[in-house]
N, C-alpha and C. Protein backbone atom coordinates (compact mmCIF):
# COMPACT_ATOMS: atom_id res chain seq x y z
N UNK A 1 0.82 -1.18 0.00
CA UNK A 1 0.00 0.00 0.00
C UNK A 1 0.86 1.24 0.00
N UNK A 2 -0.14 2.05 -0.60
CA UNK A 2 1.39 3.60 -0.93
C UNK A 2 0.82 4.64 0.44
N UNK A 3 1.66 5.03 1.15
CA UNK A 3 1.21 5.71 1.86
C UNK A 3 0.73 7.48 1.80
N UNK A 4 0.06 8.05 1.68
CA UNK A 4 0.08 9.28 1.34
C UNK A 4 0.61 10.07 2.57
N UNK A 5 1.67 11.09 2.47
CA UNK A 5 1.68 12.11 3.69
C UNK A 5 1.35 13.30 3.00
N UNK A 6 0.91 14.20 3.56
CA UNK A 6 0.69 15.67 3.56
C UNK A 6 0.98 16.26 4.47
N UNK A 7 1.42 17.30 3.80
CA UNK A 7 2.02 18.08 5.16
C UNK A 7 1.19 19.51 5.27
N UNK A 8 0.94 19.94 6.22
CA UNK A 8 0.26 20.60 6.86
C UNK A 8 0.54 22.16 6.58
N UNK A 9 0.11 23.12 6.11
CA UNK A 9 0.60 24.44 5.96
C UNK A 9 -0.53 24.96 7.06
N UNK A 10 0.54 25.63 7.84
CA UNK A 10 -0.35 26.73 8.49
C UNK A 10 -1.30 27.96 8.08
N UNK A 11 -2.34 27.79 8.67
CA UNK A 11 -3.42 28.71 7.95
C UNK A 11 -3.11 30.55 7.94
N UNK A 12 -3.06 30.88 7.12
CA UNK A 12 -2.38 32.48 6.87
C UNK A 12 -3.03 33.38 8.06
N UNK A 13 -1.83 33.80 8.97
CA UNK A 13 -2.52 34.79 9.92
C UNK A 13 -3.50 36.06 9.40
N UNK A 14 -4.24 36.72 9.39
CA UNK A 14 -5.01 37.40 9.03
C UNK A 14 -4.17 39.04 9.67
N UNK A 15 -3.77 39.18 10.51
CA UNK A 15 -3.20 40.23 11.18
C UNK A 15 -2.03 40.01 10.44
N UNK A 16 -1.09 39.24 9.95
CA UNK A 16 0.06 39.72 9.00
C UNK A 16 -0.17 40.14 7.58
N UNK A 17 -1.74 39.66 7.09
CA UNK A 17 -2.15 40.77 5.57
C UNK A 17 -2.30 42.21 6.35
N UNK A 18 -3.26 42.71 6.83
CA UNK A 18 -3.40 43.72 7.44
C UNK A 18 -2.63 44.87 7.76
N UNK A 19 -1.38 43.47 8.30
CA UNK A 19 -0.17 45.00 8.37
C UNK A 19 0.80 44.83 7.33
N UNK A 20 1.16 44.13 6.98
CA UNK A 20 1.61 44.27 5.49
C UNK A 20 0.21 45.34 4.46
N UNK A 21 -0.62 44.96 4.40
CA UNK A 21 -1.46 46.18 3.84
C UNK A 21 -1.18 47.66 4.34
N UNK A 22 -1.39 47.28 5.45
CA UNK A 22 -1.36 48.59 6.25
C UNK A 22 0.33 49.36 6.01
N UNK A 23 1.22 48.57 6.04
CA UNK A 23 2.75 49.39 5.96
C UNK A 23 2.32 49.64 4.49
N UNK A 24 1.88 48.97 3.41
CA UNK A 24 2.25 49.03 2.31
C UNK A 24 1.78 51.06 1.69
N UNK A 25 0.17 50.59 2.12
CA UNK A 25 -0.52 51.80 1.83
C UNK A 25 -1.25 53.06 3.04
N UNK A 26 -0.63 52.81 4.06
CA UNK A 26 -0.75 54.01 5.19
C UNK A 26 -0.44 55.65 4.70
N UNK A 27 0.72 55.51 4.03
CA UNK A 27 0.58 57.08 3.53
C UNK A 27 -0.45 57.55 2.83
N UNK A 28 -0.43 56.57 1.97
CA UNK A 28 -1.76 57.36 0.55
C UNK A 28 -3.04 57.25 1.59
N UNK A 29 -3.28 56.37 2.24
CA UNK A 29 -4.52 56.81 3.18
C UNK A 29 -4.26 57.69 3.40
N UNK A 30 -3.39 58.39 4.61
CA UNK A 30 -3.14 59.38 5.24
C UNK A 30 -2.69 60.60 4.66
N UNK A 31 -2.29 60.60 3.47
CA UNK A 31 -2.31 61.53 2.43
C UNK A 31 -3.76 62.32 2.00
N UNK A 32 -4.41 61.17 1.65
CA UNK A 32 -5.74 61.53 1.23
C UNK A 32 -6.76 61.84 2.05
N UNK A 33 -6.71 61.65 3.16
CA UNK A 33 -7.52 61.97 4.10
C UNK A 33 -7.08 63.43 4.28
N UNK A 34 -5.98 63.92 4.62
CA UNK A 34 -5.27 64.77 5.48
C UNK A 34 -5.83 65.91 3.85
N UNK A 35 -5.98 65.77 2.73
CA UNK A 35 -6.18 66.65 1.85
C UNK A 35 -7.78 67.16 1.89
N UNK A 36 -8.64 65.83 2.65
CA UNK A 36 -10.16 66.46 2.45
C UNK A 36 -10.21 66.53 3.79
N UNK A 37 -9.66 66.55 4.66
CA UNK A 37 -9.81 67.20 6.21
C UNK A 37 -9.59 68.07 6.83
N UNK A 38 -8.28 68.49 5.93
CA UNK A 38 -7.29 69.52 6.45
C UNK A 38 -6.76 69.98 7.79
N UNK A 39 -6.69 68.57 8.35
CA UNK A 39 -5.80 68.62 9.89
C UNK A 39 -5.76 67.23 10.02
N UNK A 40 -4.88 67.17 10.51
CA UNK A 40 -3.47 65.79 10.79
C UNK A 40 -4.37 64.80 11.75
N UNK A 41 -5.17 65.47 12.81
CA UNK A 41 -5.85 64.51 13.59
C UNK A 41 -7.17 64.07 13.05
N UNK A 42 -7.69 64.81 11.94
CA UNK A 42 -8.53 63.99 11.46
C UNK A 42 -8.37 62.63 10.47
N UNK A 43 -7.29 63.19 10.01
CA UNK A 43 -6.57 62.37 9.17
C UNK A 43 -5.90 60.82 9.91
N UNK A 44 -5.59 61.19 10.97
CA UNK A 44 -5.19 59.91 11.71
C UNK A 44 -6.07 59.19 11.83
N UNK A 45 -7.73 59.87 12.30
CA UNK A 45 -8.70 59.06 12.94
C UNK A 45 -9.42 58.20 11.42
N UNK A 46 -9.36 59.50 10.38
CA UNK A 46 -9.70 58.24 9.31
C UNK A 46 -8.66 57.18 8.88
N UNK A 47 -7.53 57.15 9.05
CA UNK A 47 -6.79 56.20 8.97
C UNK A 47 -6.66 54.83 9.62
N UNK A 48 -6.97 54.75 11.22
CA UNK A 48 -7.46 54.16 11.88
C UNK A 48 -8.55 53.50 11.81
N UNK A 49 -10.18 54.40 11.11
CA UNK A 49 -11.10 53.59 10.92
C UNK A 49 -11.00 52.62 9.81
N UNK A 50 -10.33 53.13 8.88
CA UNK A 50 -10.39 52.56 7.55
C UNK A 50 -9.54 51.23 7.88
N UNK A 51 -8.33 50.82 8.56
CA UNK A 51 -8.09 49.73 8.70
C UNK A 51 -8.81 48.91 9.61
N UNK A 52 -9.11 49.34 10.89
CA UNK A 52 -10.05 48.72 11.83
C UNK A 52 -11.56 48.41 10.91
N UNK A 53 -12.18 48.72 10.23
CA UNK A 53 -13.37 48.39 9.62
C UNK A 53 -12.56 46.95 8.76
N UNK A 54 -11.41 46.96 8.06
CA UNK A 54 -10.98 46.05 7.55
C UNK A 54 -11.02 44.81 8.15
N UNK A 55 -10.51 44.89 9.26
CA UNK A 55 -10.17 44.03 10.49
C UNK A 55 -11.02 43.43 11.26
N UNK A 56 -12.21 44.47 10.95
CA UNK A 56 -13.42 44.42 12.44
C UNK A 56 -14.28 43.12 11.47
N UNK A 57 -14.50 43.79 10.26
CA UNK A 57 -15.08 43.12 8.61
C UNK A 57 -15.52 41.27 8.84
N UNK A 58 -16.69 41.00 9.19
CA UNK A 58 -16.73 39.62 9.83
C UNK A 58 -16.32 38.91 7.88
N UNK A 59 -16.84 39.64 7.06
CA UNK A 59 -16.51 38.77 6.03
C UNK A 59 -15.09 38.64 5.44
N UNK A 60 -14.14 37.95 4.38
CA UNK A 60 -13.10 38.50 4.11
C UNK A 60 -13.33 38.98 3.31
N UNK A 61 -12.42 40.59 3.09
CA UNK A 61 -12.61 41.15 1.91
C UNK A 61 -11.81 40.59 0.81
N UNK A 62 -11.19 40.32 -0.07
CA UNK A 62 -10.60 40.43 -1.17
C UNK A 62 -10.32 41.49 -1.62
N UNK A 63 -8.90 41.93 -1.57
CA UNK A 63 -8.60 42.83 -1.84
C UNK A 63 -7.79 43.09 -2.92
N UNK A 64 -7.35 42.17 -3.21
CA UNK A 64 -5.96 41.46 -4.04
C UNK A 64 -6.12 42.41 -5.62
N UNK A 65 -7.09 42.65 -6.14
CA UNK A 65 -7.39 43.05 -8.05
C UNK A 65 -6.71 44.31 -7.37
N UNK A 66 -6.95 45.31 -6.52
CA UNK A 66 -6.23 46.88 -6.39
C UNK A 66 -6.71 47.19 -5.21
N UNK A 67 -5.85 46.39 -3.88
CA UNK A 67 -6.27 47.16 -2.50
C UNK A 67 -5.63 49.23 -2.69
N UNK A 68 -5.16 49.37 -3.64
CA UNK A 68 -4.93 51.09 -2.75
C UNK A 68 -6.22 51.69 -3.80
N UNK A 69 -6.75 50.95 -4.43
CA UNK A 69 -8.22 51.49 -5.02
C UNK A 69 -9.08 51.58 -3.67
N UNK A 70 -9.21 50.19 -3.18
CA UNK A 70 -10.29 50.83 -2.37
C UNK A 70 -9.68 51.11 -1.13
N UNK A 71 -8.83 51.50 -0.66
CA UNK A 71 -8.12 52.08 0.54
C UNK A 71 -8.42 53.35 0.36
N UNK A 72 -8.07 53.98 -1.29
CA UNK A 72 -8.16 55.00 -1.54
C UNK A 72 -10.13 55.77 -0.92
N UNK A 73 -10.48 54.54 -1.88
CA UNK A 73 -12.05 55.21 -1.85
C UNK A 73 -12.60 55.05 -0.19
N UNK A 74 -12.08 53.89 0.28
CA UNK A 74 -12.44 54.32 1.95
C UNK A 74 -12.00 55.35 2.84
N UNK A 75 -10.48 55.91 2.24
CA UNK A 75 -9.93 56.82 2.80
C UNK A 75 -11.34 58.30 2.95
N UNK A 76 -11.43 58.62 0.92
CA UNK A 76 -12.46 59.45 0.53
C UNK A 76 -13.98 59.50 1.73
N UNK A 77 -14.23 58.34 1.63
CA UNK A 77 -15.86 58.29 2.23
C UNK A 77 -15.63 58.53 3.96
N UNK A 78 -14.91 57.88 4.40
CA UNK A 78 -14.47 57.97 6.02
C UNK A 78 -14.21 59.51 6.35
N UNK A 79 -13.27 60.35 4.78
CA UNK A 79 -13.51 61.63 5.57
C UNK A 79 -14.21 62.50 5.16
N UNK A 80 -14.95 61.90 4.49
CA UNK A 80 -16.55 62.90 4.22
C UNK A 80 -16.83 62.97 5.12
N UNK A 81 -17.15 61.67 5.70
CA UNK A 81 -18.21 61.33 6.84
C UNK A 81 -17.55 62.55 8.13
N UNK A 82 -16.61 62.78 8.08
CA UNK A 82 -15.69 63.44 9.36
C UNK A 82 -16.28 65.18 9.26
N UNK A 83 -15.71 65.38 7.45
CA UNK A 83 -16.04 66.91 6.90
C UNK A 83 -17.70 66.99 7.30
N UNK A 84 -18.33 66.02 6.73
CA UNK A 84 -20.34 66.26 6.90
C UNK A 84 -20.49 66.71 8.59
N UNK A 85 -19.90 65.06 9.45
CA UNK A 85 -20.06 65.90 10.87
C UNK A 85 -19.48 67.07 11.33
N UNK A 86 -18.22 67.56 11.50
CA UNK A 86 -17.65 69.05 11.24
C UNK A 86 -18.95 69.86 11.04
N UNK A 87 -19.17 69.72 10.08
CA UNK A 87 -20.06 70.95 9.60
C UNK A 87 -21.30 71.29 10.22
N UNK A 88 -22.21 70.16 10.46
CA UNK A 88 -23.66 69.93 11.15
C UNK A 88 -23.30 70.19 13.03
N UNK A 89 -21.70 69.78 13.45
CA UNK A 89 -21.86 70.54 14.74
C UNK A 89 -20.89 71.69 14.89
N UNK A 90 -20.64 72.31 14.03
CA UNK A 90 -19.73 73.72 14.09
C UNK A 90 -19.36 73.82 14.53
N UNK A 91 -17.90 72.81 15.10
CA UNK A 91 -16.84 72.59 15.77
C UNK A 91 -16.00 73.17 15.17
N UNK A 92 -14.36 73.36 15.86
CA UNK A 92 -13.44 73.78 15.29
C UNK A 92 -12.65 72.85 15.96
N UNK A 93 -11.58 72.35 14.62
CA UNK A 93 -10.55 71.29 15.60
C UNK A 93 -9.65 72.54 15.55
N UNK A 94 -8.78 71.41 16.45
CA UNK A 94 -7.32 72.16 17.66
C UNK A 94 -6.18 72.81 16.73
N UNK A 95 -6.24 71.80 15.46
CA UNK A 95 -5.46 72.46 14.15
C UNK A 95 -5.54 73.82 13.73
N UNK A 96 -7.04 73.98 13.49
CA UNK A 96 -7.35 75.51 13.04
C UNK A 96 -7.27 76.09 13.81
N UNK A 97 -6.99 76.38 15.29
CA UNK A 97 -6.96 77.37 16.00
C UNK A 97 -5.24 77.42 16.33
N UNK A 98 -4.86 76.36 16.41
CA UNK A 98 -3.03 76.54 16.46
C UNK A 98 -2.00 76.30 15.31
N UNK A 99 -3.34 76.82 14.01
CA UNK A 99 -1.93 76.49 13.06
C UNK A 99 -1.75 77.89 12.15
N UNK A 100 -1.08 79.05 12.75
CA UNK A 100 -0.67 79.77 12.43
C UNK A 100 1.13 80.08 12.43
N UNK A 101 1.56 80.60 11.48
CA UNK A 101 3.19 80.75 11.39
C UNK A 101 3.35 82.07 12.11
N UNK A 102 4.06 81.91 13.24
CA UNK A 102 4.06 82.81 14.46
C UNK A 102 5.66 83.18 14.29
N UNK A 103 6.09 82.67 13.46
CA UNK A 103 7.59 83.10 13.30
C UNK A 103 8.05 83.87 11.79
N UNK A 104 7.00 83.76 11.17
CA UNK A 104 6.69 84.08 9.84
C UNK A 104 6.86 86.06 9.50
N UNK A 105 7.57 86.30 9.25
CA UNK A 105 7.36 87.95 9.00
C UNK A 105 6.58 88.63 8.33
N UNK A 106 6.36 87.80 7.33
CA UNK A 106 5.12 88.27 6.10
C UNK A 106 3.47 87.61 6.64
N UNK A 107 3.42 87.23 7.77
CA UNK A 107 1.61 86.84 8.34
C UNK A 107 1.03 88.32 8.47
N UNK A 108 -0.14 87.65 7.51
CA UNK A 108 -0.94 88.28 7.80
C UNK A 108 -2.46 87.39 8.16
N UNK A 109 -2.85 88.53 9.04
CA UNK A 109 -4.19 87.39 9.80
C UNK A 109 -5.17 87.79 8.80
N UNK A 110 -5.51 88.22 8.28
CA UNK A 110 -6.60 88.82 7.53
C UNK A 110 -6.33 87.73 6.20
N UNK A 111 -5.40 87.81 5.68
CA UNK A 111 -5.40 86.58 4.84
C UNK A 111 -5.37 85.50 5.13
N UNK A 112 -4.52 85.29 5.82
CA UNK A 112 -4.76 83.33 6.93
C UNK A 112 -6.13 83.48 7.25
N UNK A 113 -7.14 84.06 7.64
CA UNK A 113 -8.31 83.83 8.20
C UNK A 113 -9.30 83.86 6.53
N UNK A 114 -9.11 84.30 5.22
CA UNK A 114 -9.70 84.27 4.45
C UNK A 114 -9.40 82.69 3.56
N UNK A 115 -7.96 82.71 4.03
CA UNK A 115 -7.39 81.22 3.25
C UNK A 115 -8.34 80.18 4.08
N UNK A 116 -8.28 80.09 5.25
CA UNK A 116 -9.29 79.61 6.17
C UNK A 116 -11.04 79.23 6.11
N UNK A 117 -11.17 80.09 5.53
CA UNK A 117 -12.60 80.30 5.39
C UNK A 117 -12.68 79.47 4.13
N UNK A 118 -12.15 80.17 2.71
CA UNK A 118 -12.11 79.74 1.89
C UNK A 118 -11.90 77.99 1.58
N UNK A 119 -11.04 77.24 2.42
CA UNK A 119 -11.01 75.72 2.67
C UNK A 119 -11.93 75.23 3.14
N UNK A 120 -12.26 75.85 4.47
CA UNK A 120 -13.46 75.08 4.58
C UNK A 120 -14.81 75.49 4.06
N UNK A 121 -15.04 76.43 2.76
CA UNK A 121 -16.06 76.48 2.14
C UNK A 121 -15.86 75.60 0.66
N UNK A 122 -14.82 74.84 0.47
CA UNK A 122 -14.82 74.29 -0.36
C UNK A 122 -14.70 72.13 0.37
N UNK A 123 -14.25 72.21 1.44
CA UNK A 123 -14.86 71.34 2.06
C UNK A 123 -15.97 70.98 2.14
N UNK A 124 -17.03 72.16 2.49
CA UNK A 124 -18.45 72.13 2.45
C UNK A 124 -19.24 71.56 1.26
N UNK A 125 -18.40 72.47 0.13
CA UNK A 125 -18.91 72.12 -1.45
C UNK A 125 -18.97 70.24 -1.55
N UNK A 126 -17.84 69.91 -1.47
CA UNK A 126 -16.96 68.41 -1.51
C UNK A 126 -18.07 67.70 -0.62
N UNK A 127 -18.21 68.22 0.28
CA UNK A 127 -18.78 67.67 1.12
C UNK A 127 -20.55 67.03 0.99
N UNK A 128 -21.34 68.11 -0.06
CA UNK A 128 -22.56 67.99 -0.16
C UNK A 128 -22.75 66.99 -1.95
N UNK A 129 -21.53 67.06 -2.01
CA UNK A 129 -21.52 65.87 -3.69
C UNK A 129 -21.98 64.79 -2.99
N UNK A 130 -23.05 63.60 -3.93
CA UNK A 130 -22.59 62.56 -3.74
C UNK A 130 -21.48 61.64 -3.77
N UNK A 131 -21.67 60.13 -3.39
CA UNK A 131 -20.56 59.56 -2.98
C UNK A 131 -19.36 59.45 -4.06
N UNK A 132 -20.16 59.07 -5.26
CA UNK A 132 -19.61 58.71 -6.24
C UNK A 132 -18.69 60.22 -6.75
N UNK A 133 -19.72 61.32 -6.46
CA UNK A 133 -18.96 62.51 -7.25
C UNK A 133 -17.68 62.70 -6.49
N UNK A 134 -18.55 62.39 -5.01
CA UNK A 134 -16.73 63.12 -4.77
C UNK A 134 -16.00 62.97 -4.65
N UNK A 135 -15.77 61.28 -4.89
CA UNK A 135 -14.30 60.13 -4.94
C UNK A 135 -13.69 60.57 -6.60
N UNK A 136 -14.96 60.72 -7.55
CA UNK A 136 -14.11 61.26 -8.23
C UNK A 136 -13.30 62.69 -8.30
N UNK A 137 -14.12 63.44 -8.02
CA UNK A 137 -13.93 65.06 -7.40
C UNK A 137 -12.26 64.72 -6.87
N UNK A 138 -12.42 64.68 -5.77
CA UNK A 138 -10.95 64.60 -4.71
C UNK A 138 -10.12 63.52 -5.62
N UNK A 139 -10.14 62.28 -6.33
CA UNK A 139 -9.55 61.59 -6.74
C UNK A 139 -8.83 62.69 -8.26
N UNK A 140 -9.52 63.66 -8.86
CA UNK A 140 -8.91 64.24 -9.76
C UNK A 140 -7.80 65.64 -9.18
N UNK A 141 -8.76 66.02 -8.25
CA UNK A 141 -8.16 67.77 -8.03
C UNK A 141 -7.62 67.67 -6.99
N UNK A 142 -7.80 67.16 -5.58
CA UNK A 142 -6.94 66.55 -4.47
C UNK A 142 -5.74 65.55 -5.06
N UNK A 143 -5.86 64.79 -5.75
CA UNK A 143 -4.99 63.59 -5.76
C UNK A 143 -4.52 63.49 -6.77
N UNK A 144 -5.06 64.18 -7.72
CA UNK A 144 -4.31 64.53 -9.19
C UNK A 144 -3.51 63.53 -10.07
N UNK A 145 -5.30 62.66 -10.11
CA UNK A 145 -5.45 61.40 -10.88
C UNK A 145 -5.97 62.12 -12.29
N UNK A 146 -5.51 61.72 -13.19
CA UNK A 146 -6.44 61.67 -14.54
C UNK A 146 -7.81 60.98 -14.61
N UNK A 147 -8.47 61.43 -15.68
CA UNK A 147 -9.26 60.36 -15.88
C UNK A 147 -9.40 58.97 -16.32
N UNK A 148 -7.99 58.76 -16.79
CA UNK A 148 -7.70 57.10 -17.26
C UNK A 148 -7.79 56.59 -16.11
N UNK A 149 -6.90 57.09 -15.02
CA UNK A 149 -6.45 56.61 -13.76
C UNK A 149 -8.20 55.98 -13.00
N UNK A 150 -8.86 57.99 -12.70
CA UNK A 150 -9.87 57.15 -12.05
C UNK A 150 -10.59 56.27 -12.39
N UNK A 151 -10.36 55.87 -13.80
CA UNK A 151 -11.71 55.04 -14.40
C UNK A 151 -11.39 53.68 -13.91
N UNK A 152 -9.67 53.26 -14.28
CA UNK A 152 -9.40 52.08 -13.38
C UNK A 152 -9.58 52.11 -12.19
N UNK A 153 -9.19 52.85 -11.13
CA UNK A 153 -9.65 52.39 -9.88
C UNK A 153 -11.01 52.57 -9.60
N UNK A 154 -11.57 53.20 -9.64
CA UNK A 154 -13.54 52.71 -9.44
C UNK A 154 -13.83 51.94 -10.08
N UNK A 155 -13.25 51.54 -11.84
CA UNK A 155 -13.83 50.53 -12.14
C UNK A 155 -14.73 50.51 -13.11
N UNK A 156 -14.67 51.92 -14.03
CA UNK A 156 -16.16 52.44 -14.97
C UNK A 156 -15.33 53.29 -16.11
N UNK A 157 -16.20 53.37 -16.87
CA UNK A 157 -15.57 54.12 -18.10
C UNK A 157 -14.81 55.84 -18.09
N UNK A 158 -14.24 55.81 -19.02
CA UNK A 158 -13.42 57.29 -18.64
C UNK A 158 -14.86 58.20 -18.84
N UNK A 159 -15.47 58.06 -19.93
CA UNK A 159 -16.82 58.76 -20.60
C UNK A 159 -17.29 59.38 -19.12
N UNK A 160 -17.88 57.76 -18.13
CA UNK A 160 -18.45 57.95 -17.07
C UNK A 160 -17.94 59.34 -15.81
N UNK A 161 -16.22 58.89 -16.13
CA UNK A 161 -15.42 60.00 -15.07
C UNK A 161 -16.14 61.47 -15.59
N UNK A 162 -15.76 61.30 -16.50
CA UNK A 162 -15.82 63.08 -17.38
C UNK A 162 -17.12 63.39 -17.06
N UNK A 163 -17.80 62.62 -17.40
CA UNK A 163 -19.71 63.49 -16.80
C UNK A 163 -19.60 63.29 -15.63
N UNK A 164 -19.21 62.49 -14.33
CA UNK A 164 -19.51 62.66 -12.97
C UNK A 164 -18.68 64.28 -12.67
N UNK A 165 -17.52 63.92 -13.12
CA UNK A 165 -16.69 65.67 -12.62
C UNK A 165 -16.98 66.32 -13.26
N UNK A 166 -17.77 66.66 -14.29
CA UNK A 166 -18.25 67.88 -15.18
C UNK A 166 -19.44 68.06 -13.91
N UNK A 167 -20.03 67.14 -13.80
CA UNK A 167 -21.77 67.63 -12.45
C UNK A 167 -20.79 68.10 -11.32
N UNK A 168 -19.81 67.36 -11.38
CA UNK A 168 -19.48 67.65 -9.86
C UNK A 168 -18.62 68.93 -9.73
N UNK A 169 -18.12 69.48 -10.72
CA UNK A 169 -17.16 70.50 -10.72
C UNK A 169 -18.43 71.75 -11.04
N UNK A 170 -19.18 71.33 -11.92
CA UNK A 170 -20.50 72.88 -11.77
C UNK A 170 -21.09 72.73 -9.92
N UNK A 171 -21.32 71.54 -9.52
CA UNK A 171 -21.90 71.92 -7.90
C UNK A 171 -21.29 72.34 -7.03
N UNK A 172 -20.06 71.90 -7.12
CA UNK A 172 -18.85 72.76 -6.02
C UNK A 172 -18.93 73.93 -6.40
N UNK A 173 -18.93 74.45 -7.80
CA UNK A 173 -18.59 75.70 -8.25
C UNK A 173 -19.67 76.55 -7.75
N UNK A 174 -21.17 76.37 -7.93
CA UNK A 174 -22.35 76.78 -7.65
C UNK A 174 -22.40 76.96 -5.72
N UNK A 175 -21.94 76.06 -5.70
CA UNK A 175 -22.14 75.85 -4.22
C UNK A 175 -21.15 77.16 -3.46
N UNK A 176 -19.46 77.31 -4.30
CA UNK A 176 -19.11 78.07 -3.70
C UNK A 176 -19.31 79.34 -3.75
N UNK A 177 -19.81 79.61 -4.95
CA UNK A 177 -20.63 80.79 -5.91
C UNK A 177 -21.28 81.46 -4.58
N UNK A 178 -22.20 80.83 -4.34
CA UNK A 178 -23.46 81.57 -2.97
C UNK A 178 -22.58 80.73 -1.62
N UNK A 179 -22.05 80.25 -1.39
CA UNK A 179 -21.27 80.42 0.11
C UNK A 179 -20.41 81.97 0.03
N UNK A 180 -19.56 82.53 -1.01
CA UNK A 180 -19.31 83.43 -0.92
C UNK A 180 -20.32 84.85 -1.39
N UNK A 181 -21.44 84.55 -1.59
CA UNK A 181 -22.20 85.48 -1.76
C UNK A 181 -22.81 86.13 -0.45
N UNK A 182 -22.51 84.72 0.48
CA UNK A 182 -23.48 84.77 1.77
C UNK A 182 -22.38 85.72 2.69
N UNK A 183 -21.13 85.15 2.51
CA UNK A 183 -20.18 86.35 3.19
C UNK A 183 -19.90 87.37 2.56
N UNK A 184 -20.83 87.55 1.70
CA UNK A 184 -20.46 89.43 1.06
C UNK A 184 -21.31 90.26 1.88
């Protein structure tokens, strides 16, 4: 009789994809967040959720065809979700109130406080796109993807990119149109 052996491979830890994911693509999260948040601690906290939802995730994801696609697009939606709340409780994080150049000779507050305003009225804009617009939105003008680019990572035709950011670039525009009308 022939004997068969097999030998046993240990089953793949799940916490060594994770952080191998996680070393691989932590900046571009944290890149991309930190561009639609515009402060470092929000940016951490979406960085954090976006892997912990990975982790927490009772199903497995598959990530393997283009994890920094959707790292990317979770990065996007996690800090909407941050910019939308911001806005609905008219908080101010700790950033905007201590991030002025105090050593700087040429500050001026009158412009830092308009550059100010001006970000987060275009946050606001970003903020009221849908989901789809504004992964592409931030994926073109934040992240300064083409449209070949975004079409591969979401996954849809370039045609498709060009009409979502054509709607989405007139609503930001409109939107900021009368946010600055309202401060005239």
């Amino acid at each position: 009789m022939l004997a068969v052996v097999t030998q046993l491979r240990p089953l793949p830890d799940p916490r060594n994809n994770i952080e191998s994911l996680f070393q691989e693509h932590y900046d571009q999260v944290f890149r991309t967040a930190y561009r639609i948040t515009g402060n470092v601690v929000d940016s951490e906290d979406v960085l954090q959720t976006v892997f912990l939802r990975i982790m927490r995730s009772q199903e497995e994801k598959d990530l393997s065809p283009n994890p920094k696609s959707y790292l990317i697009r979770a990065a996007i939606n996690a800090s909407l979700d941050i910019v939308r709340a911001r806005s609905r409780a008219k908080s101010i994080s700790i950033d905007q109130v201590t991030d002025f150049p105090t050593t700087n000779k040429m500050f001026n507050p009158q412009t830092e406080q308009e550059d100010r305003e001006l970000r987060k009225q275009i946050q606001k804009a970003i903020a009221s796109l849908g989901e789809k617009a504004a992964e592409v939105f931030i994926l073109r003008f934040l992240e300064g993807y083409d449209n070949q680019e975004i079409a591969r990572l979401l996954g849809v035709s370039q045609i498709m990119v060009a009409v979502i950011l054509h709607r989405a670039r007139t609503k930001v525009r409109k939107e900021l149109e009368k946010s600055l009308e309202e401060l005239k």
